[in-house]
PDB file of N, CA and C in Angstrom:
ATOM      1  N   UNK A   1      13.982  -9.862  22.921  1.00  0.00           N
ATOM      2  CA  UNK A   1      13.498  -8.840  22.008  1.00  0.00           C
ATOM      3  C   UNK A   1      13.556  -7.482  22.696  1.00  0.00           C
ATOM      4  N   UNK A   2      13.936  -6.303  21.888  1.00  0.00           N
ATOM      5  CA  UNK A   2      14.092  -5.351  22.669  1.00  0.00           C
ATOM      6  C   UNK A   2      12.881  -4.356  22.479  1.00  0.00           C
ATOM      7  N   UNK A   3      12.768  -3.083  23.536  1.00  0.00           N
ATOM      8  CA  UNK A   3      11.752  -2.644  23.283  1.00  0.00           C
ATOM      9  C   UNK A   3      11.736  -1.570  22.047  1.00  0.00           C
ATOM     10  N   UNK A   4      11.025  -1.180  21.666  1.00  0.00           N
ATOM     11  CA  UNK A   4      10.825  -0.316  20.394  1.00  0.00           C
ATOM     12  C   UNK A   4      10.770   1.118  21.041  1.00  0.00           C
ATOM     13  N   UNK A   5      11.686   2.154  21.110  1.00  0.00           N
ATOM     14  CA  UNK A   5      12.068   2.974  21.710  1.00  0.00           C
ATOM     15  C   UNK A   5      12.119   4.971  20.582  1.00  0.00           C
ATOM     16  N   UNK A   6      11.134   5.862  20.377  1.00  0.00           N
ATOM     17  CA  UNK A   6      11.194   6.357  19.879  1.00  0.00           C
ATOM     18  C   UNK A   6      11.272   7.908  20.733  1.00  0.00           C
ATOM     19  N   UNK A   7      13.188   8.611  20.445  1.00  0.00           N
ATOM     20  CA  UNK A   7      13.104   9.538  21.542  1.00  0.00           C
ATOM     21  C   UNK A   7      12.776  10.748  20.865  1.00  0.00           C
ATOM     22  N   UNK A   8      12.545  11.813  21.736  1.00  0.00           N
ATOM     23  CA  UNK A   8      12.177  13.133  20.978  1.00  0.00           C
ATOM     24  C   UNK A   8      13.651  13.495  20.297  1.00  0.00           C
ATOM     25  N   UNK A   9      14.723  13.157  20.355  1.00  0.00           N
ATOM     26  CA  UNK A   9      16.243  13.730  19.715  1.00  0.00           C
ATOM     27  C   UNK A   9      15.654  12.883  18.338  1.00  0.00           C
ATOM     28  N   UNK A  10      15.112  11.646  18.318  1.00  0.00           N
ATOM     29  CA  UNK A  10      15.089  11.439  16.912  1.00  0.00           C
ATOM     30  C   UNK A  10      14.589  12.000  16.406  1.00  0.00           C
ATOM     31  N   UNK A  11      13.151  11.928  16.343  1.00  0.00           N
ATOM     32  CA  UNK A  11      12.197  12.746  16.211  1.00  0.00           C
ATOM     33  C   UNK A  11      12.195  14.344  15.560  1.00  0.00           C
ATOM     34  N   UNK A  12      13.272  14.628  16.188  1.00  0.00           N
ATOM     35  CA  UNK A  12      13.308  16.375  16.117  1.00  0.00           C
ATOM     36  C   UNK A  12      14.545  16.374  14.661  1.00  0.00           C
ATOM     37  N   UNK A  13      15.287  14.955  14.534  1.00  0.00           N
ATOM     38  CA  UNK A  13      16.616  15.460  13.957  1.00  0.00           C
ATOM     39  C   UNK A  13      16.167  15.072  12.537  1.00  0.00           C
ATOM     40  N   UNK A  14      17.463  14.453  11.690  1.00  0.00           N
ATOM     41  CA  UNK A  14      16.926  14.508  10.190  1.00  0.00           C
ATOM     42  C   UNK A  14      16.469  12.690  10.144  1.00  0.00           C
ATOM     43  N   UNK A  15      16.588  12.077  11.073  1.00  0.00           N
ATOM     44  CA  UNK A  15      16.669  10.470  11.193  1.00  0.00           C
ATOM     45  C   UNK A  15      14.853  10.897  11.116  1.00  0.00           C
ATOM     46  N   UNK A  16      14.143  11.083  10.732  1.00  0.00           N
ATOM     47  CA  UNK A  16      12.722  11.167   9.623  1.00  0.00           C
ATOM     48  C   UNK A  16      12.194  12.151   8.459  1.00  0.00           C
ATOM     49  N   UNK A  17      13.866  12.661   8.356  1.00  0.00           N
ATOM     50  CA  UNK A  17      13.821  13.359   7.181  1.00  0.00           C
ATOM     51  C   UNK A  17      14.682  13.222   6.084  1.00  0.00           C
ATOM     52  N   UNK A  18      15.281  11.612   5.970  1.00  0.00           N
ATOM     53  CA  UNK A  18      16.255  11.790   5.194  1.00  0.00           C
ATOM     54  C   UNK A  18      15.762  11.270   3.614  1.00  0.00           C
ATOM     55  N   UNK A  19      14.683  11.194   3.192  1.00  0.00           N
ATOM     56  CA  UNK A  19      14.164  11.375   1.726  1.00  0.00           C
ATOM     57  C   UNK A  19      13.368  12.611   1.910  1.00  0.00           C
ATOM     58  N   UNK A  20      13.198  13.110   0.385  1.00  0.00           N
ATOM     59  CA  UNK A  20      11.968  14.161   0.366  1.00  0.00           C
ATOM     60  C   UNK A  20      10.599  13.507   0.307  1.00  0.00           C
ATOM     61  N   UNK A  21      10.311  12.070   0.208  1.00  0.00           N
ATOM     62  CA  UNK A  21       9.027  11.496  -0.100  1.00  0.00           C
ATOM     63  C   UNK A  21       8.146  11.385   1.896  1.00  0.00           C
ATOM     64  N   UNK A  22       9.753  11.512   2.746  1.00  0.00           N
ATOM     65  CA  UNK A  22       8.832  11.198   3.999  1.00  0.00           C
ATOM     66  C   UNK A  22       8.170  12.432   4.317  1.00  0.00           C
ATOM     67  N   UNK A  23       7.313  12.198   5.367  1.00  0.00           N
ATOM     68  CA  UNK A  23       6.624  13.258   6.218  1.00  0.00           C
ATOM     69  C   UNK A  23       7.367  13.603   7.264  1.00  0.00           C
ATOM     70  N   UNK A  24       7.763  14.962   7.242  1.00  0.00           N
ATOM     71  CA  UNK A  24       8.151  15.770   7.974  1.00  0.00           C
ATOM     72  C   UNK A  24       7.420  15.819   9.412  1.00  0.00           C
ATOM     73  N   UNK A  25       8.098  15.236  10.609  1.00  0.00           N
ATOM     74  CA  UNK A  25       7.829  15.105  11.989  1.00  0.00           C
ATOM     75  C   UNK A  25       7.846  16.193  12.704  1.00  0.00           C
ATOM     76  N   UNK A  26       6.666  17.242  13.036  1.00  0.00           N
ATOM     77  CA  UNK A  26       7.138  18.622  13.852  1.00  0.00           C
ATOM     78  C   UNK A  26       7.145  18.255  15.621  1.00  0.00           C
ATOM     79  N   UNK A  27       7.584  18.117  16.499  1.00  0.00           N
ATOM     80  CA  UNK A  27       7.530  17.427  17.963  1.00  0.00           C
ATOM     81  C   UNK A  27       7.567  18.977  18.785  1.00  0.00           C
ATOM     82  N   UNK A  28       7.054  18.833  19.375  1.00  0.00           N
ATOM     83  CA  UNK A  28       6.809  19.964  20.571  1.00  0.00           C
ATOM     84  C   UNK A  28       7.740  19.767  21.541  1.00  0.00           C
ATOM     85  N   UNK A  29       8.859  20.539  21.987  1.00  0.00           N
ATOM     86  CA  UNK A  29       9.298  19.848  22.998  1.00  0.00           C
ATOM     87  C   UNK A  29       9.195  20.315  24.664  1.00  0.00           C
ATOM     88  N   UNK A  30       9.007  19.718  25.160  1.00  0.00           N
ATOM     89  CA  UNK A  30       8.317  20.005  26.668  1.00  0.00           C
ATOM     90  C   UNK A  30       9.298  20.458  27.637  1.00  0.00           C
ATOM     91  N   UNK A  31       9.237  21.887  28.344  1.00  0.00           N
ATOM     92  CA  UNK A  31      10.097  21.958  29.646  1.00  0.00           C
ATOM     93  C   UNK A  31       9.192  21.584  31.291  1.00  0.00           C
ATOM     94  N   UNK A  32       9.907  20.897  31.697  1.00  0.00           N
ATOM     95  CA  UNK A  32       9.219  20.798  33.500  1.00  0.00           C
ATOM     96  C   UNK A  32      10.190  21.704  34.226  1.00  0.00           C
ATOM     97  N   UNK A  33       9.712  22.624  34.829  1.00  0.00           N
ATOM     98  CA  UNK A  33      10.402  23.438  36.321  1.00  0.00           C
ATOM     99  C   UNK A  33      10.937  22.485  37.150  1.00  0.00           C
ATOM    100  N   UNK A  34      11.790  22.233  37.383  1.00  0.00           N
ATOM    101  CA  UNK A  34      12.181  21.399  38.729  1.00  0.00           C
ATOM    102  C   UNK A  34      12.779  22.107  39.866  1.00  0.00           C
ATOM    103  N   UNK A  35      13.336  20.815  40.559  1.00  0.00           N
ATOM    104  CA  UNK A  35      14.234  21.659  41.864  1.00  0.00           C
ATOM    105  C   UNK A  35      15.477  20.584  41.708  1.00  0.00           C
ATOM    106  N   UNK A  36      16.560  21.760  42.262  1.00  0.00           N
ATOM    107  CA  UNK A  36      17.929  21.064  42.519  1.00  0.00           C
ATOM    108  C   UNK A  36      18.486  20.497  44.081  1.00  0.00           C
ATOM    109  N   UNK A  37      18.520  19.596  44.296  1.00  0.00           N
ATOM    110  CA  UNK A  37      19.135  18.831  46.120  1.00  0.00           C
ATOM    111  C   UNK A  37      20.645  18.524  45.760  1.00  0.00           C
ATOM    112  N   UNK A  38      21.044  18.867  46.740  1.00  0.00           N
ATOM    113  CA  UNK A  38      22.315  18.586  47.291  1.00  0.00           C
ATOM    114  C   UNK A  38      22.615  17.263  46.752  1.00  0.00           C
ATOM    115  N   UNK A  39      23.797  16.608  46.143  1.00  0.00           N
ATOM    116  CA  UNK A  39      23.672  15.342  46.668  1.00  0.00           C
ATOM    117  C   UNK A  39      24.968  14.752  46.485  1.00  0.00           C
ATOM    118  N   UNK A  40      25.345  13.660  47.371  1.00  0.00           N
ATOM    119  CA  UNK A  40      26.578  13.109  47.561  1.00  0.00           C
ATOM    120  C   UNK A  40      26.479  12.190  46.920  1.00  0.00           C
ATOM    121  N   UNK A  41      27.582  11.498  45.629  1.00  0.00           N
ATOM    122  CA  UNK A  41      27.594  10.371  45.044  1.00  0.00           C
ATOM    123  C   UNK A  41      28.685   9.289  46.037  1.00  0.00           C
ATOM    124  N   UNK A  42      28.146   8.573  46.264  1.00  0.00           N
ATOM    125  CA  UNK A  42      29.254   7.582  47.208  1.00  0.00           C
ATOM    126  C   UNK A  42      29.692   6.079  46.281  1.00  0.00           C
ATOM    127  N   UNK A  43      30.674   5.926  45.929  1.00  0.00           N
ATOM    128  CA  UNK A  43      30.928   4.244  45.438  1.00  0.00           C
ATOM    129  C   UNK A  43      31.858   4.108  45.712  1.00  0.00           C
ATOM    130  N   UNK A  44      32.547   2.394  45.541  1.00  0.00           N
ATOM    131  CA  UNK A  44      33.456   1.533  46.231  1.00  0.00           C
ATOM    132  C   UNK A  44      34.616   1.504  44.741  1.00  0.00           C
ATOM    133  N   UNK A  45      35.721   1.559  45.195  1.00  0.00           N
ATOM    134  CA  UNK A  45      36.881   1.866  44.522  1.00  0.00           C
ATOM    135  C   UNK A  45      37.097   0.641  43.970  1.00  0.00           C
ATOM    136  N   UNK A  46      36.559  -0.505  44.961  1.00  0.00           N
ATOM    137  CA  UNK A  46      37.389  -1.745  43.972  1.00  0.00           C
ATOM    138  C   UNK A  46      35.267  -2.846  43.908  1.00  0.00           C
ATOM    139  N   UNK A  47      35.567  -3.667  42.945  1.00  0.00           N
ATOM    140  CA  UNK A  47      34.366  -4.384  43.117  1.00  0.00           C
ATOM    141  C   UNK A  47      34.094  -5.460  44.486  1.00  0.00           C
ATOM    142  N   UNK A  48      33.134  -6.128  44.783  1.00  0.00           N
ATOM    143  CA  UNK A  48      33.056  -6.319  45.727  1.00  0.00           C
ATOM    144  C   UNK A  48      31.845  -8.012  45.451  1.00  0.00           C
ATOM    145  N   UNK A  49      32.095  -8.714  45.882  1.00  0.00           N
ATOM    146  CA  UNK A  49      31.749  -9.819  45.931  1.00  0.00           C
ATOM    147  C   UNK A  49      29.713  -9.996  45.662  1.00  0.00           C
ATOM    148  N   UNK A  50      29.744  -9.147  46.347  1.00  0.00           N
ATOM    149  CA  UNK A  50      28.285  -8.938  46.675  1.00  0.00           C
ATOM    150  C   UNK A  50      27.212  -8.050  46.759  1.00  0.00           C
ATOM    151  N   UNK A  51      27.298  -7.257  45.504  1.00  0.00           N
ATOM    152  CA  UNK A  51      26.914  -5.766  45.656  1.00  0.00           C
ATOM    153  C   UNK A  51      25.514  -5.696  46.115  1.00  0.00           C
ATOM    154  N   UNK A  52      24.656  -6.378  46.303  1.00  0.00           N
ATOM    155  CA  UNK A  52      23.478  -6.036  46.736  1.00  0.00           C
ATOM    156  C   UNK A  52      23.711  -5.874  48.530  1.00  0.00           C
ATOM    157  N   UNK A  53      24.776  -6.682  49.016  1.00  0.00           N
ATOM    158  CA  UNK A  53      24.473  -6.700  50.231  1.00  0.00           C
ATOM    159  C   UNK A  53      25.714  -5.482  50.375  1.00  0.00           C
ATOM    160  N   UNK A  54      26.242  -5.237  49.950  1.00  0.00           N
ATOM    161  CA  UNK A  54      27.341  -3.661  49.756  1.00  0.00           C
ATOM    162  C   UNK A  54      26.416  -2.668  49.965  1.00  0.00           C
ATOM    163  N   UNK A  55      25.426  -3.077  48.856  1.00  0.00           N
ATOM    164  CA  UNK A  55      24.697  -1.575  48.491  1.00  0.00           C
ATOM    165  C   UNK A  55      23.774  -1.393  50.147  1.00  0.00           C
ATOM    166  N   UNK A  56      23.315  -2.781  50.687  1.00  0.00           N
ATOM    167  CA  UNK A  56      22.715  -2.359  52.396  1.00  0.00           C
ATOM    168  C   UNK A  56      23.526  -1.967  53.278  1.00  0.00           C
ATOM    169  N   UNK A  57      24.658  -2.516  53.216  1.00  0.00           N
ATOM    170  CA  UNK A  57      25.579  -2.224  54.116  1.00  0.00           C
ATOM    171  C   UNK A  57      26.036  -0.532  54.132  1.00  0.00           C
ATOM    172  N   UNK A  58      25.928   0.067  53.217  1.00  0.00           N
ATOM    173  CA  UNK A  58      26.227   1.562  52.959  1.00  0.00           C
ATOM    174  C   UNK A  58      24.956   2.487  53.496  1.00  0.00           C
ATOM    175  N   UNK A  59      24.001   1.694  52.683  1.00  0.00           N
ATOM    176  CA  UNK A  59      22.691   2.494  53.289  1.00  0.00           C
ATOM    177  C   UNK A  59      22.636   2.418  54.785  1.00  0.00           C
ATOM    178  N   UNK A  60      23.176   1.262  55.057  1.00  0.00           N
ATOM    179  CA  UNK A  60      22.674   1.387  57.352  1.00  0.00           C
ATOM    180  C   UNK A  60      23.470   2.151  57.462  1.00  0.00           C
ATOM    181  N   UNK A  61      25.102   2.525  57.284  1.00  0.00           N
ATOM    182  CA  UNK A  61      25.964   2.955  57.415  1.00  0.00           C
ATOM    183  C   UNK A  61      25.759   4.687  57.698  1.00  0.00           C
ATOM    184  N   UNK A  62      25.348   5.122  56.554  1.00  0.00           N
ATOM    185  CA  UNK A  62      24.755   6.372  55.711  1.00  0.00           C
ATOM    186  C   UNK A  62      23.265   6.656  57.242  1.00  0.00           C
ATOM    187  N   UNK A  63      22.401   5.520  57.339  1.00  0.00           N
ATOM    188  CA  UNK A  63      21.701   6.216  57.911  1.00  0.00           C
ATOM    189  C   UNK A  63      21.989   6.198  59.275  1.00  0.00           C
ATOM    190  N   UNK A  64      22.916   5.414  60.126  1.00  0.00           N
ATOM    191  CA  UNK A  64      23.222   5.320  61.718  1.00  0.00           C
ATOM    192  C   UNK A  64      24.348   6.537  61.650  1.00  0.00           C
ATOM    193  N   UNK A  65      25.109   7.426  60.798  1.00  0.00           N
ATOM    194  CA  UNK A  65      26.212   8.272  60.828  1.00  0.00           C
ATOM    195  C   UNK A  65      25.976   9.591  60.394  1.00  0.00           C
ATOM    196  N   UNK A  66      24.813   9.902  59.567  1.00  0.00           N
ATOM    197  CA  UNK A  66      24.427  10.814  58.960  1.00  0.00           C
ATOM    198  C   UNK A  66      23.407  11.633  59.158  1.00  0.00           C
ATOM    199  N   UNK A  67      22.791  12.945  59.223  1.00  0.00           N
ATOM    200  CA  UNK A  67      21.968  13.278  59.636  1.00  0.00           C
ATOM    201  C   UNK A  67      20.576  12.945  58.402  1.00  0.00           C
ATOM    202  N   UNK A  68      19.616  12.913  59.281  1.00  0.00           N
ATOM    203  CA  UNK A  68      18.364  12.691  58.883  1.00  0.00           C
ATOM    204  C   UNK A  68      17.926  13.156  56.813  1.00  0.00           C
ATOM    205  N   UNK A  69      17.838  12.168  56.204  1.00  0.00           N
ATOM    206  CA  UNK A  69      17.729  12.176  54.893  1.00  0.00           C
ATOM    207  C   UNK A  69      17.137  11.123  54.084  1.00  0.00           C
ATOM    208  N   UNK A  70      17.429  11.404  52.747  1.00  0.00           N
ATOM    209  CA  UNK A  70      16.863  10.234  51.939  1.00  0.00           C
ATOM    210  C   UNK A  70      18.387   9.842  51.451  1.00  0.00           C
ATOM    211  N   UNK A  71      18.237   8.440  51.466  1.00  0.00           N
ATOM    212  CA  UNK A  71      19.072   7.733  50.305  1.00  0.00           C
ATOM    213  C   UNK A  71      18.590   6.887  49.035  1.00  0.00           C
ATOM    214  N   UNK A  72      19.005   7.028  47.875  1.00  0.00           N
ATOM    215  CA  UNK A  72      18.580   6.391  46.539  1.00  0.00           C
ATOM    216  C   UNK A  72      19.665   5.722  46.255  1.00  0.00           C
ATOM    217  N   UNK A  73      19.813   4.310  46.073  1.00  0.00           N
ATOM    218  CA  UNK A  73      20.480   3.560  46.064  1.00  0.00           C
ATOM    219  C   UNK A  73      19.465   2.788  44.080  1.00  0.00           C
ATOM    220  N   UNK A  74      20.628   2.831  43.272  1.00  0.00           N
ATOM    221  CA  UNK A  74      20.474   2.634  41.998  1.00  0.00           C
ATOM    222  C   UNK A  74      20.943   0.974  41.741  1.00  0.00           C
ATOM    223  N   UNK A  75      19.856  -0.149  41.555  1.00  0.00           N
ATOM    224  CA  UNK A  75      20.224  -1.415  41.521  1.00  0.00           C
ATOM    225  C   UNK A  75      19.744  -1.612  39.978  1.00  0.00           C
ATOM    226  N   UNK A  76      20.346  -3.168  39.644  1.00  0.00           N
ATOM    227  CA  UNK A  76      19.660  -3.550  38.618  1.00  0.00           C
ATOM    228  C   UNK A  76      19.248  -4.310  37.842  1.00  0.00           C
ATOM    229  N   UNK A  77      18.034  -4.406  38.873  1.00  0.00           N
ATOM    230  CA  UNK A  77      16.850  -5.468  38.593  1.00  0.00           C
ATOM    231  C   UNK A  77      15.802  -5.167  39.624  1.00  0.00           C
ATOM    232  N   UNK A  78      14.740  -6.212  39.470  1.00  0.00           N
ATOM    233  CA  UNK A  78      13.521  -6.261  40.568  1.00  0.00           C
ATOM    234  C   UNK A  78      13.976  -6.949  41.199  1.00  0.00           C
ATOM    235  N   UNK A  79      15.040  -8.378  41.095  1.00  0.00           N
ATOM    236  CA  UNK A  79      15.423  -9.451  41.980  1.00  0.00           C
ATOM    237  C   UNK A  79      16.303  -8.839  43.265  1.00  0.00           C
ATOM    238  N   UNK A  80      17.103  -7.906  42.379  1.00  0.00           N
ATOM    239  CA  UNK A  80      17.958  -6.994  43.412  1.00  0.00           C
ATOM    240  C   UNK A  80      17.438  -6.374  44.440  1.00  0.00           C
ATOM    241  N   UNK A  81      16.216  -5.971  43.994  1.00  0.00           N
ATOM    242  CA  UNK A  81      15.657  -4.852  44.555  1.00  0.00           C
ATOM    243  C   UNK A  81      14.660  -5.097  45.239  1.00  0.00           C
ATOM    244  N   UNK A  82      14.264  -6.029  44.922  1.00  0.00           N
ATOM    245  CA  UNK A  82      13.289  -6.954  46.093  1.00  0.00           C
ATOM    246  C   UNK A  82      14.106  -7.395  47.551  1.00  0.00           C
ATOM    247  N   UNK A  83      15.277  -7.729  46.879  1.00  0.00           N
ATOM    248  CA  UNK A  83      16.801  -8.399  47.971  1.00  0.00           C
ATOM    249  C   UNK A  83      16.719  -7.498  49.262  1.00  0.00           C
ATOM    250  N   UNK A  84      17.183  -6.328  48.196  1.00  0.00           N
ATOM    251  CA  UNK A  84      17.730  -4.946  48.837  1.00  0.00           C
ATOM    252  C   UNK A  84      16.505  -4.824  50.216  1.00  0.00           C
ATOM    253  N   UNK A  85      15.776  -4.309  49.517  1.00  0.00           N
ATOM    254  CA  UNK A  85      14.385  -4.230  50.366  1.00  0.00           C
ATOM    255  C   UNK A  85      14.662  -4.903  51.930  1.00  0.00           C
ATOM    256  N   UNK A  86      14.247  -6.273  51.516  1.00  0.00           N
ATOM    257  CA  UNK A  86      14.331  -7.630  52.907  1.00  0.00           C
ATOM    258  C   UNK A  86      15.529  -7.469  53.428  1.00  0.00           C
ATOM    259  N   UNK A  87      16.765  -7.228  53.090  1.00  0.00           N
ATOM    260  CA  UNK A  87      17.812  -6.805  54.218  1.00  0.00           C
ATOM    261  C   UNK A  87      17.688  -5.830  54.983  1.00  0.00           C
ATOM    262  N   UNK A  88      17.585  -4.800  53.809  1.00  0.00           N
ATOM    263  CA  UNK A  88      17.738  -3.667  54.934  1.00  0.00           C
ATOM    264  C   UNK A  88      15.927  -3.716  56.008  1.00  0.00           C
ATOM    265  N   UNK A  89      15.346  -3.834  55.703  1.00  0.00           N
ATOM    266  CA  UNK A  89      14.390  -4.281  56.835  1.00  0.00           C
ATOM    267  C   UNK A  89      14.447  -5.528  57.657  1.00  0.00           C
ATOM    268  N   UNK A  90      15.215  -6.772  57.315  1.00  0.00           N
ATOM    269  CA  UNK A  90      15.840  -7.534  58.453  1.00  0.00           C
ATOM    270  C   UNK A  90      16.444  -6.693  59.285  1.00  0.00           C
ATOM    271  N   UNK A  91      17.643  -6.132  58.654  1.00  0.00           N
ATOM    272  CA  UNK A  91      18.932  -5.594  59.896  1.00  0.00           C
ATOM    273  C   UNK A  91      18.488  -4.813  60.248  1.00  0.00           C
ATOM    274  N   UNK A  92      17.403  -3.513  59.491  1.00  0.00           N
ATOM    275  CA  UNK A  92      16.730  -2.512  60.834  1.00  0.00           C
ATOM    276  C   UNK A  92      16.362  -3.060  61.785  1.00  0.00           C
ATOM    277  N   UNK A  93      15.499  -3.963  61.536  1.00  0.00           N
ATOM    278  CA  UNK A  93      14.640  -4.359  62.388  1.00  0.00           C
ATOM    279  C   UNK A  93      15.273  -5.105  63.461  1.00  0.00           C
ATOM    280  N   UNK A  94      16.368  -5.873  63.247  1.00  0.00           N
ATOM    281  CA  UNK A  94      17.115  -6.863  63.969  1.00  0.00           C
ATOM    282  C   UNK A  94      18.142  -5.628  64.765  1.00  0.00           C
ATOM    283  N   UNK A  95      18.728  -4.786  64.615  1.00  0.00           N
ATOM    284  CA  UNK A  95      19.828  -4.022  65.095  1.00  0.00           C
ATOM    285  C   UNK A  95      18.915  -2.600  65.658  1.00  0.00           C
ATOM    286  N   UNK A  96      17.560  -2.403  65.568  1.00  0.00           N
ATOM    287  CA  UNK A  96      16.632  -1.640  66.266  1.00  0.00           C
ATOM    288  C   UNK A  96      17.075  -0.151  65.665  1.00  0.00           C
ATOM    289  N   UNK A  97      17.239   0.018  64.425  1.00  0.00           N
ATOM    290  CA  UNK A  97      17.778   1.245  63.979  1.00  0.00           C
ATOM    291  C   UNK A  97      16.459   1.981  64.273  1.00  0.00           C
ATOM    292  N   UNK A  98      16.932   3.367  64.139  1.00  0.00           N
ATOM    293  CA  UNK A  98      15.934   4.688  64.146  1.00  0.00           C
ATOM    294  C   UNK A  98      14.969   4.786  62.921  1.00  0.00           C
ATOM    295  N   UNK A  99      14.022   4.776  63.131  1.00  0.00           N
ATOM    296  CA  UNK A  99      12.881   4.878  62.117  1.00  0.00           C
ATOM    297  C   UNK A  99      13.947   5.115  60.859  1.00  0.00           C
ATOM    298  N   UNK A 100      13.126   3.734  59.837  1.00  0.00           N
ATOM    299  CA  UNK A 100      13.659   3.526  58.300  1.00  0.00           C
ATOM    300  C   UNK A 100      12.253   3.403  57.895  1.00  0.00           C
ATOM    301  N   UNK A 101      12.427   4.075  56.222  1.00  0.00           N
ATOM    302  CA  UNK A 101      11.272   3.863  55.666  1.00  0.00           C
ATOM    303  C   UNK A 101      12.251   3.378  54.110  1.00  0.00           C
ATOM    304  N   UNK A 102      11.668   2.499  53.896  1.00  0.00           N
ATOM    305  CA  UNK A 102      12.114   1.784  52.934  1.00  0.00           C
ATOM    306  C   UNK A 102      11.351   1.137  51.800  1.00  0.00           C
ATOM    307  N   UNK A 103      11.596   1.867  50.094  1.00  0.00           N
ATOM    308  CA  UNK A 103      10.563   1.768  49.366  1.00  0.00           C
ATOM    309  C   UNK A 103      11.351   1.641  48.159  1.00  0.00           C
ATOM    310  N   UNK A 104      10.469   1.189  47.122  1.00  0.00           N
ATOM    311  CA  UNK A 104      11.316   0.838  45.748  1.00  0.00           C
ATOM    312  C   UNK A 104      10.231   1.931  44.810  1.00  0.00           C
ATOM    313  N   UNK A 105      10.659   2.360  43.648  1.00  0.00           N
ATOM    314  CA  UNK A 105      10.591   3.367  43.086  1.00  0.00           C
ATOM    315  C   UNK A 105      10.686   2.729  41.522  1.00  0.00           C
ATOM    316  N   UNK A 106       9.388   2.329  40.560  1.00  0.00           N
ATOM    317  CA  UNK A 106       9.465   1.265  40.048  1.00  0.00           C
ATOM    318  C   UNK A 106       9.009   2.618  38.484  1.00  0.00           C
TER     319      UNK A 106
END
């Protein structure tokens, strides 16, 4: 079952105005200030057998070659991402890398 999903583009457009009997939806729409980072998109040209252990293998890679940063690595699932997690803190831990902090973002 999927989830029941109502975005402000609907909301705002005629998809709750298309009789005259409905009620007219007025939506406020919200700006946040942000900030812009640098950022490098990195992916693999051909697929690869094993992308969860791809996706660690890039991150040690990225952090033993690269100067001091964050990496966001985009998986998809919790199973993945639980995976992800326990490798890359095995092989830090096992290959004595330089301080890793390693967190999922739920």
């Amino acid at each position: 079952m999927e989830p029941a999903i109502l975005s402000v583009e609907a909301c705002c457009t005629e998809n709750f105005s298309l009789s005259p009997c409905r009620v007219r939806y007025h939506c406020n729409l919200l700006h946040f200030q942000g900030r812009g980072f640098h950022v490098q998109i990195r992916f693999l040209k051909e697929p690869v057998q094993d992308y969860v252990q791809a996706a660690v293998s890039t991150v040690l890679s990225i952090h033993d070659q690269e100067p001091m940063g964050d990496v966001l690595v985009f998986l998809t699932g919790q199973d993945d991402i639980d995976a992800a997690i326990q490798l890359l803190n095995e092989q830090a831990h096992s290959n004595r890398t330089s301080a890793m902090f390693v967190a999922s973002i739920v």
